[in-house]
C-alpha atoms as a PDB file:
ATOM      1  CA  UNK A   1      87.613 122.025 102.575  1.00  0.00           C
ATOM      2  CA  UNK A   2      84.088 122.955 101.766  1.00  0.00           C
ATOM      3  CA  UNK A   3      82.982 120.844  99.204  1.00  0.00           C
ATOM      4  CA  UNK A   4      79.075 122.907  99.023  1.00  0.00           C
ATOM      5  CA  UNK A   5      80.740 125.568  97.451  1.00  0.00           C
ATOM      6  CA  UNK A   6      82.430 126.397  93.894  1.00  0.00           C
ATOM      7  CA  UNK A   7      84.898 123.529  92.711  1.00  0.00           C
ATOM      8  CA  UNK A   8      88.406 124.763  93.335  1.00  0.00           C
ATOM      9  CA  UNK A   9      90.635 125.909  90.622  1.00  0.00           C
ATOM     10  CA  UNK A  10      93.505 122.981  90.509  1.00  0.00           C
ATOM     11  CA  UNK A  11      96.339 122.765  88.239  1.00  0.00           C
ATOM     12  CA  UNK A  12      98.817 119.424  87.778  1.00  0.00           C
ATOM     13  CA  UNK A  13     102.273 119.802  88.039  1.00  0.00           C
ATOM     14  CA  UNK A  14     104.108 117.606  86.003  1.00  0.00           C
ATOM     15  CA  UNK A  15     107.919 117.010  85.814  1.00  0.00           C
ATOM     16  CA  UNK A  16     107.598 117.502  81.894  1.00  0.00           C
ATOM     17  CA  UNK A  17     108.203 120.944  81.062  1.00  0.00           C
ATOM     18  CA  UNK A  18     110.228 120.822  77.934  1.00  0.00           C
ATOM     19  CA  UNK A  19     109.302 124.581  76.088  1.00  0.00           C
ATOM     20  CA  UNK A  20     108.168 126.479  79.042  1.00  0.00           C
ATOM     21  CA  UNK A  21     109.795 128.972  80.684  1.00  0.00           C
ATOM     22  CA  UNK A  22     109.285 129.006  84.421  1.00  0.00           C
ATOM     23  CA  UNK A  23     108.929 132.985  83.899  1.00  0.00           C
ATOM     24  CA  UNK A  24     106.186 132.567  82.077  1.00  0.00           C
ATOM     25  CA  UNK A  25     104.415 129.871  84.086  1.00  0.00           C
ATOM     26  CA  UNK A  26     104.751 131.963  87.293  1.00  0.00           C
ATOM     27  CA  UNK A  27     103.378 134.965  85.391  1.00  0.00           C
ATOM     28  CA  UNK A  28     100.412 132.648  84.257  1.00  0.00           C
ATOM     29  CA  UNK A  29      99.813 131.167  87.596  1.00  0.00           C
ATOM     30  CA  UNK A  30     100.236 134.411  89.223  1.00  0.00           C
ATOM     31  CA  UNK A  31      97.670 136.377  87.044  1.00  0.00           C
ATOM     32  CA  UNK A  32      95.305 133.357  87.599  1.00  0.00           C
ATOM     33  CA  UNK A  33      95.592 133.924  91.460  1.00  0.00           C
ATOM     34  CA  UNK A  34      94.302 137.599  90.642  1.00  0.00           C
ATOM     35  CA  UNK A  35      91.702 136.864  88.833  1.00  0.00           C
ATOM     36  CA  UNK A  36      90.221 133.910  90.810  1.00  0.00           C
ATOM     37  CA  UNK A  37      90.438 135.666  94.187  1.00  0.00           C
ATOM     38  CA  UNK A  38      90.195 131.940  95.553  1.00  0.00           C
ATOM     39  CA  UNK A  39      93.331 129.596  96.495  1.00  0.00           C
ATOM     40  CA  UNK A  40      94.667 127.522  93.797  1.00  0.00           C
ATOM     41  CA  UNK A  41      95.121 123.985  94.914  1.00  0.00           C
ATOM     42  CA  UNK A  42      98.062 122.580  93.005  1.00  0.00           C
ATOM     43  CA  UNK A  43      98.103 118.554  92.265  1.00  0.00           C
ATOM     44  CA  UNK A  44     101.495 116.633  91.493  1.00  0.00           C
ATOM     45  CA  UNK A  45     100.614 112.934  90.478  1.00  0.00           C
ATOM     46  CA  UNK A  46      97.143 112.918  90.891  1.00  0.00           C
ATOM     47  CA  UNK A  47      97.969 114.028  94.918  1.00  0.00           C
ATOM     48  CA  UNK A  48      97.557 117.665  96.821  1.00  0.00           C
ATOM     49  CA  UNK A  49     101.079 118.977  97.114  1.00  0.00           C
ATOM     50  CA  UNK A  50     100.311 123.025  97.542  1.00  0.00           C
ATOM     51  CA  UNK A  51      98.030 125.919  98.058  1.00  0.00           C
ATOM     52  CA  UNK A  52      98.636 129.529  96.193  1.00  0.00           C
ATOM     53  CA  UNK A  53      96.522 132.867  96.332  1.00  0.00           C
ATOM     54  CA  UNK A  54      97.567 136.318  95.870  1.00  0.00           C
ATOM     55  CA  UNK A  55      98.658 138.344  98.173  1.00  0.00           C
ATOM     56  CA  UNK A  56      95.355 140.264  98.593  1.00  0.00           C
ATOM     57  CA  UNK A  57      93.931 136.701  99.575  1.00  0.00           C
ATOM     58  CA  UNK A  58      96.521 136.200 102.139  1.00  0.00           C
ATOM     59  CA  UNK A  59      96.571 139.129 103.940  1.00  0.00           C
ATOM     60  CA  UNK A  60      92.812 139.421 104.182  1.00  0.00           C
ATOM     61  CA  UNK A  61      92.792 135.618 105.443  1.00  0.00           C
ATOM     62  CA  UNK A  62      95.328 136.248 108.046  1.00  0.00           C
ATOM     63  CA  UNK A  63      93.399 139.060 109.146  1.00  0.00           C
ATOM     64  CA  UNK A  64      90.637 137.012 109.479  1.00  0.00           C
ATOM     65  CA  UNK A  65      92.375 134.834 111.475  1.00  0.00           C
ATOM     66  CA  UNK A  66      93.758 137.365 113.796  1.00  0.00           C
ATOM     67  CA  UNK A  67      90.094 138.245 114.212  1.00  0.00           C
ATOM     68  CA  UNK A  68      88.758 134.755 115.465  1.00  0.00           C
ATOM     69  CA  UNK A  69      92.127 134.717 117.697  1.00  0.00           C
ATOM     70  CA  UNK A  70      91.032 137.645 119.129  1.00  0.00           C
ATOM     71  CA  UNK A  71      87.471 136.864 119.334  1.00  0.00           C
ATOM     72  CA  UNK A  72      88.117 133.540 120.527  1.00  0.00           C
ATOM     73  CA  UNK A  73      90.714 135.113 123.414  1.00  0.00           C
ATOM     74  CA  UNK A  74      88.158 137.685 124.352  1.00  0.00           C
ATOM     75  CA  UNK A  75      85.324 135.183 124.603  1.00  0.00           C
ATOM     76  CA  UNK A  76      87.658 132.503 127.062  1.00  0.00           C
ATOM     77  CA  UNK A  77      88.492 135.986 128.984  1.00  0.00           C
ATOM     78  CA  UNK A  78      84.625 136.196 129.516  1.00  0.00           C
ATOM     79  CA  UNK A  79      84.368 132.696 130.385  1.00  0.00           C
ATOM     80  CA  UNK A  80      86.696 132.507 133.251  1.00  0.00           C
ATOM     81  CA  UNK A  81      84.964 135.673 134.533  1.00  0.00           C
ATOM     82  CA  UNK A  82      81.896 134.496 135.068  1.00  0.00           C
ATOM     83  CA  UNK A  83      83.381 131.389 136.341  1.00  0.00           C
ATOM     84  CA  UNK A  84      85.090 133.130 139.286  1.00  0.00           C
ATOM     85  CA  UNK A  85      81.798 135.954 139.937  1.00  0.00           C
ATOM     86  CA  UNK A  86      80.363 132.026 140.637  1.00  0.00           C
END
């Protein structure tokens, strides 16, 4: 994790929950994922236990990564080439 940049939006799970609805915690967390356009890391006991972003966020990361697979493919491709020219 890069720790130069903004501090990450966390929330704490907690196994208290008495009066909430679960609807209206998802909607809550979900509009929060919107509006941050950054992952939320979720804590449970003080501890990392998940990552959430909208589904904006995850598609455009996953392209990303397709990208530098690509990118990194193509570049290996160029490597061996000059490698065998040798």
């Amino acid at each position: 994790m890069d720790t130069t940049g903004p501090v990450p939006l966390m929330l704490c799970l907690s196994n208290n929950t008495k009066g909430l609805s679960p609807c209206v915690l998802t909607g809550e967390i979900s509009q929060m994922c919107k509006e941050s356009n950054e992952p939320i890391y979720i804590t449970k006991n003080g501890y990392g236990d998940m990552v959430i972003m909208s589904m904006e966020l995850y598609e455009e990361k996953m392209f990303m990564l397709d990208v530098h697979n690509k990118l990194n493919a193509a570049e290996e491709q160029i490597a061996k080439s000059k490698e065998q020219n040798h």
